[in-house]
N, C-alpha and C. Protein backbone atom coordinates (compact mmCIF):
# COMPACT_ATOMS: atom_id res chain seq x y z
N UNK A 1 0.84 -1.19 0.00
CA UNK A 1 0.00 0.00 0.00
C UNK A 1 0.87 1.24 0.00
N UNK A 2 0.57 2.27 -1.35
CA UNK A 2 1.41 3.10 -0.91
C UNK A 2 0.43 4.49 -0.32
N UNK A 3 1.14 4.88 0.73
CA UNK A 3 0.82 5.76 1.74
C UNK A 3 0.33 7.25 0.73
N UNK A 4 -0.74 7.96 1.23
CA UNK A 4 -1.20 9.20 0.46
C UNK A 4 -1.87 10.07 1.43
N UNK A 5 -1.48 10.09 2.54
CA UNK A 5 -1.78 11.38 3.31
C UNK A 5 -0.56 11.98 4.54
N UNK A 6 -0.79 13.00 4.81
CA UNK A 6 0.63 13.44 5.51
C UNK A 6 0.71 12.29 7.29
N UNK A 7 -0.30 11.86 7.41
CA UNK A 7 -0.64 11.49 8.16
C UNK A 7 -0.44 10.05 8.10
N UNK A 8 0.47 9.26 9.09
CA UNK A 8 0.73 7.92 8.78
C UNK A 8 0.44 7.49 10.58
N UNK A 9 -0.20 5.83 10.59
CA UNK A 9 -0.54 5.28 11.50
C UNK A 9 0.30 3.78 11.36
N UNK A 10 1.62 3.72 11.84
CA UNK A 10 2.22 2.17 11.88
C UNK A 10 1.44 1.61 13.06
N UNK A 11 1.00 0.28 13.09
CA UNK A 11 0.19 -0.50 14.41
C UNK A 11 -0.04 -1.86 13.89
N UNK A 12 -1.29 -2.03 14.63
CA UNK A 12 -1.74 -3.67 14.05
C UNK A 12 -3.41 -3.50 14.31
N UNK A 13 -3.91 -4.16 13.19
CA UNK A 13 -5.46 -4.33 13.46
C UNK A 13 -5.83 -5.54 14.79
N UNK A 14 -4.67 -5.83 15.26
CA UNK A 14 -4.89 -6.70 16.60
C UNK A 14 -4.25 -6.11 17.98
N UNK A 15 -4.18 -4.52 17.84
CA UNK A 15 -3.37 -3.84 19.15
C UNK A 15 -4.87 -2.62 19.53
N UNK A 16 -4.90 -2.42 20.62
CA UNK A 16 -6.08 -1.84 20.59
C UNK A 16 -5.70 -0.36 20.93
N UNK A 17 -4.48 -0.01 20.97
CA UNK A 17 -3.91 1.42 20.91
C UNK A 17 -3.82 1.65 19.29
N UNK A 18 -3.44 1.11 18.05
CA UNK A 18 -3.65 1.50 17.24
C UNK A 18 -5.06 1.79 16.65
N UNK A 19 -5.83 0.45 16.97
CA UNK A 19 -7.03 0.69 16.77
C UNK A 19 -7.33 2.76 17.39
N UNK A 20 -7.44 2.62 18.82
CA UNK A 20 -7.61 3.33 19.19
C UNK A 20 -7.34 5.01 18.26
N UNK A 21 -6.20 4.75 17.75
CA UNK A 21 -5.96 6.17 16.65
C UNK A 21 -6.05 6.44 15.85
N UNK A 22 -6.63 5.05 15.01
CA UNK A 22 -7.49 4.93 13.65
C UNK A 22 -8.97 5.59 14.08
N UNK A 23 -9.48 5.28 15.05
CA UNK A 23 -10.38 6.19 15.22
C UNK A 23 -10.70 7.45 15.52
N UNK A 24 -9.50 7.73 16.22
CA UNK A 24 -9.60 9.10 16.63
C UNK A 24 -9.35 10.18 15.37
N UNK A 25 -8.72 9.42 14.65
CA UNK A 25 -8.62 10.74 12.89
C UNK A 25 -10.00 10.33 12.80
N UNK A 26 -10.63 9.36 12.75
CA UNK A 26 -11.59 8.59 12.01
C UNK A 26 -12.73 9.85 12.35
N UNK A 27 -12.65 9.97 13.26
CA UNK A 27 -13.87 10.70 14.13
C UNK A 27 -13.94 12.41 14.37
N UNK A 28 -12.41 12.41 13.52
CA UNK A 28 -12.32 13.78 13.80
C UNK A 28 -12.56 14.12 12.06
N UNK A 29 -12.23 13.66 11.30
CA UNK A 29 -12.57 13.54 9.88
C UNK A 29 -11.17 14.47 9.31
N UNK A 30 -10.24 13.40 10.07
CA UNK A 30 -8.76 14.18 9.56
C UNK A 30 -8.15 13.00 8.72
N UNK A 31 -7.57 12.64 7.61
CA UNK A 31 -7.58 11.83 6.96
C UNK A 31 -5.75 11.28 7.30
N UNK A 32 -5.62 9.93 7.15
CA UNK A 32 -4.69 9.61 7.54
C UNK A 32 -4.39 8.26 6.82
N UNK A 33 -3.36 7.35 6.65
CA UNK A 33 -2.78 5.75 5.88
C UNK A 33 -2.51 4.72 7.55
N UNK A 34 -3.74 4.25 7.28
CA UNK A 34 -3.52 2.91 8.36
C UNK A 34 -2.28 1.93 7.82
N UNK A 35 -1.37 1.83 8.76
CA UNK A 35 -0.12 0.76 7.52
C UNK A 35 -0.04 -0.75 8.96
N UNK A 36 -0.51 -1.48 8.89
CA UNK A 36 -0.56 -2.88 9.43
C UNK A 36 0.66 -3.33 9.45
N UNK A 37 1.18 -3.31 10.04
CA UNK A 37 3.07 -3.49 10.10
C UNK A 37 3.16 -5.37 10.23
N UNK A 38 1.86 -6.03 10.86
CA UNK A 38 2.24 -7.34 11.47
C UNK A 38 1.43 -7.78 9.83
N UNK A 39 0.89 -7.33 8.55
CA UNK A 39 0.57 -8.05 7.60
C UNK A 39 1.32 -7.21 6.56
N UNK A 40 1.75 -6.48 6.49
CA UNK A 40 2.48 -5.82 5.16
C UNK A 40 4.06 -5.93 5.87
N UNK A 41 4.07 -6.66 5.01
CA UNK A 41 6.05 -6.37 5.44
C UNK A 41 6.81 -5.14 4.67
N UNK A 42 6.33 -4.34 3.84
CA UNK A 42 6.43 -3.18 3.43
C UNK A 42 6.64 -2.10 4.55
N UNK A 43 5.33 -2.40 5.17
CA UNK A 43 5.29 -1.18 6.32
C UNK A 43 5.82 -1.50 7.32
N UNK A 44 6.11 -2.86 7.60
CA UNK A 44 6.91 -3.07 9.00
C UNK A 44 8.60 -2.68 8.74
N UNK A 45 8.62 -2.49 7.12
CA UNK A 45 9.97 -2.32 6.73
C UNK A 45 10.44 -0.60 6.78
N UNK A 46 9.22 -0.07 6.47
CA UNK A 46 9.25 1.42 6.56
C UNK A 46 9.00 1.98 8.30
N UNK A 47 8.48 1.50 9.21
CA UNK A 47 8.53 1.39 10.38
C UNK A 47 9.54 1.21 10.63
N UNK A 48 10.66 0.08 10.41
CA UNK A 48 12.26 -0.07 10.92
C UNK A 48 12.72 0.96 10.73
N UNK A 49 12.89 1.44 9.79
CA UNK A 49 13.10 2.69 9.07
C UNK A 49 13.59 3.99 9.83
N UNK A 50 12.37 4.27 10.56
CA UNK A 50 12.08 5.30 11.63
C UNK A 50 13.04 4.86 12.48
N UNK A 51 13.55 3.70 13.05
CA UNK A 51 14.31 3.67 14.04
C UNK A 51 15.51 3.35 14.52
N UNK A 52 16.42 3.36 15.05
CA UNK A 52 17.59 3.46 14.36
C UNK A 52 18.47 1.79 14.89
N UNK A 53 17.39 1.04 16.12
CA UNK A 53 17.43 -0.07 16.76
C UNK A 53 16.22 -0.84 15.68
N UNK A 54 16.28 -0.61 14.76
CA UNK A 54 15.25 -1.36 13.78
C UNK A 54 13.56 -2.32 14.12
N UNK A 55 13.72 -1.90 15.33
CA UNK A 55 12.27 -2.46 15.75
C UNK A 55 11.12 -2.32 15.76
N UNK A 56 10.12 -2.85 15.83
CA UNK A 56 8.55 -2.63 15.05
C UNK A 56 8.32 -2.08 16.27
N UNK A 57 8.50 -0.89 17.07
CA UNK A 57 7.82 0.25 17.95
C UNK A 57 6.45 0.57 17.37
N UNK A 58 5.71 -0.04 17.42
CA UNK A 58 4.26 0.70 17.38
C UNK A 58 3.50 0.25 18.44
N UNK A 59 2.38 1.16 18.46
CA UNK A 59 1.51 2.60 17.14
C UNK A 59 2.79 3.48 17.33
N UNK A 60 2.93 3.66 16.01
CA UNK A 60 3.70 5.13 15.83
C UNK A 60 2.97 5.50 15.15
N UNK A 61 2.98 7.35 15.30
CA UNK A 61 2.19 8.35 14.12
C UNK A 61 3.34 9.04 13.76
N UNK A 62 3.70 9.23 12.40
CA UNK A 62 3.96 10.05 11.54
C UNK A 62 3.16 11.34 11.51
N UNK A 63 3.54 12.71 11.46
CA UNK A 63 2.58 13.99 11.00
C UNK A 63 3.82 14.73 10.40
N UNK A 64 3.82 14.46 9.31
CA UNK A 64 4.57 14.89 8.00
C UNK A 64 5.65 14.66 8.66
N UNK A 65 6.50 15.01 8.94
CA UNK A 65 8.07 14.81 9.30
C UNK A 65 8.70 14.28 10.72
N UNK A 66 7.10 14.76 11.79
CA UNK A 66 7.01 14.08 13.42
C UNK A 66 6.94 12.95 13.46
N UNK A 67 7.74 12.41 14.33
CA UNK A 67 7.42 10.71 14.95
C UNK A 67 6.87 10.73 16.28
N UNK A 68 5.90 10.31 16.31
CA UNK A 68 5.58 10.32 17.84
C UNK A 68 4.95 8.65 18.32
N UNK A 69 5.59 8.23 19.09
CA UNK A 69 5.59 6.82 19.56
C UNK A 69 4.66 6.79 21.04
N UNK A 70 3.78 6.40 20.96
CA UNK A 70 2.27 5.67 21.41
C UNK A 70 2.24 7.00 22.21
N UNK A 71 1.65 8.27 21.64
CA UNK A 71 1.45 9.72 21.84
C UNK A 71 0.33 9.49 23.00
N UNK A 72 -0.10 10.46 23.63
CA UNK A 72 -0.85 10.67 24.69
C UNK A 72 -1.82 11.90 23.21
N UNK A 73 -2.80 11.86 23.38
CA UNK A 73 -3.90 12.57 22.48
C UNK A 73 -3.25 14.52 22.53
N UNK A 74 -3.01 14.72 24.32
CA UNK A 74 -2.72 16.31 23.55
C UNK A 74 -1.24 16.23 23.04
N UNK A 75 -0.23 15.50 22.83
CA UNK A 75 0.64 15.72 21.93
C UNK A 75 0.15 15.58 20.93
N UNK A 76 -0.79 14.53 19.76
CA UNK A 76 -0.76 14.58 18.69
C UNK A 76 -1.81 15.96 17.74
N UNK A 77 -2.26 16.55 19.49
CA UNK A 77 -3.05 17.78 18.64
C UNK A 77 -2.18 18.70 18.63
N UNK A 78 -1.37 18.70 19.55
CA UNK A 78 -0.23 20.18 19.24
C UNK A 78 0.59 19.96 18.19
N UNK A 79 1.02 18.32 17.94
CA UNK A 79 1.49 18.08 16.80
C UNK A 79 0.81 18.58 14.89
N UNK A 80 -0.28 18.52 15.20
CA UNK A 80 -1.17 18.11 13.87
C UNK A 80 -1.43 20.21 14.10
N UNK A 81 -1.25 20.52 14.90
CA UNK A 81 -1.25 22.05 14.65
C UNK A 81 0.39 23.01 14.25
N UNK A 82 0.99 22.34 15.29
CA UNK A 82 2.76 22.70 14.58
C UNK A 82 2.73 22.37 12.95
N UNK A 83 2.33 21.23 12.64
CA UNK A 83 2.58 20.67 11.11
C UNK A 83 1.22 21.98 10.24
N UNK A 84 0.58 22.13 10.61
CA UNK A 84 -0.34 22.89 10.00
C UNK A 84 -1.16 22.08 9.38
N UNK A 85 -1.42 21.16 10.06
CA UNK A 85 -2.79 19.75 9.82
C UNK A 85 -4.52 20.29 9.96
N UNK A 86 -4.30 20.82 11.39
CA UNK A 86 -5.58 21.72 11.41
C UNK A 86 -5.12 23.28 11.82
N UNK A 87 -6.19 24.07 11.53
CA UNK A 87 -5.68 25.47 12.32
C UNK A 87 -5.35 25.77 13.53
N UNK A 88 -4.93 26.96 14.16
CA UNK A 88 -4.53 27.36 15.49
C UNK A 88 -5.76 27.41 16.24
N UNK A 89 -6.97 27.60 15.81
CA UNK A 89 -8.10 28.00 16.38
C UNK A 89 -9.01 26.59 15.91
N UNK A 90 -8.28 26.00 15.49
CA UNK A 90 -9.59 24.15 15.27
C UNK A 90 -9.67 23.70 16.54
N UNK A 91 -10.93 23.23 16.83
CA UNK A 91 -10.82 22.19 18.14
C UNK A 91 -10.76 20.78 17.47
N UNK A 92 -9.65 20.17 18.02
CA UNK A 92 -9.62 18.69 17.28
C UNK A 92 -10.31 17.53 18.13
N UNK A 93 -10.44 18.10 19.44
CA UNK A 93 -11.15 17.69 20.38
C UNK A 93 -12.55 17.00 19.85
């Protein structure tokens, strides 16, 4: 799968923290690339990637150039506002 939004989600459809952040774009209607790291070996390969001990660390989120590894919710909104994802004045809440 190749990835098409600034927004990337490495996890597993069997971890319930990724789940968990597939929904939270889901619900906020911010668009994002679910990448299944434990069935695409693509993305578990682009996940190594990110790290420099090569290990499948997820949920990681990508927000364009940020890595943020199993984020607490108000980092990934200050994040997704630094990147200019939503505005200064959006509630992502």
């Amino acid at each position: 799968m190749e990835p098409k939004h600034d927004i990337k989600i490495y996890g597993s459809e069997n971890c319930h923290k990724s789940i968990f952040y597939k929904e939270y774009f889901k619900g906020r209607n911010i668009p994002c690339d679910f990448l299944d790291v434990l069935r695409d070996e693509a993305c578990a390969e682009a996940l190594r990637g990110l790290y420099s001990n090569r290990k499948l660390n997820f949920p990681t989120i990508t927000i364009k150039d940020k890595k943020l590894r199993n984020p607490k919710v108000e980092d990934i909104e200050k994040w997704l506002r630094n990147k200019g994802v939503v505005g200064a004045s959006d509630t992502v809440l």
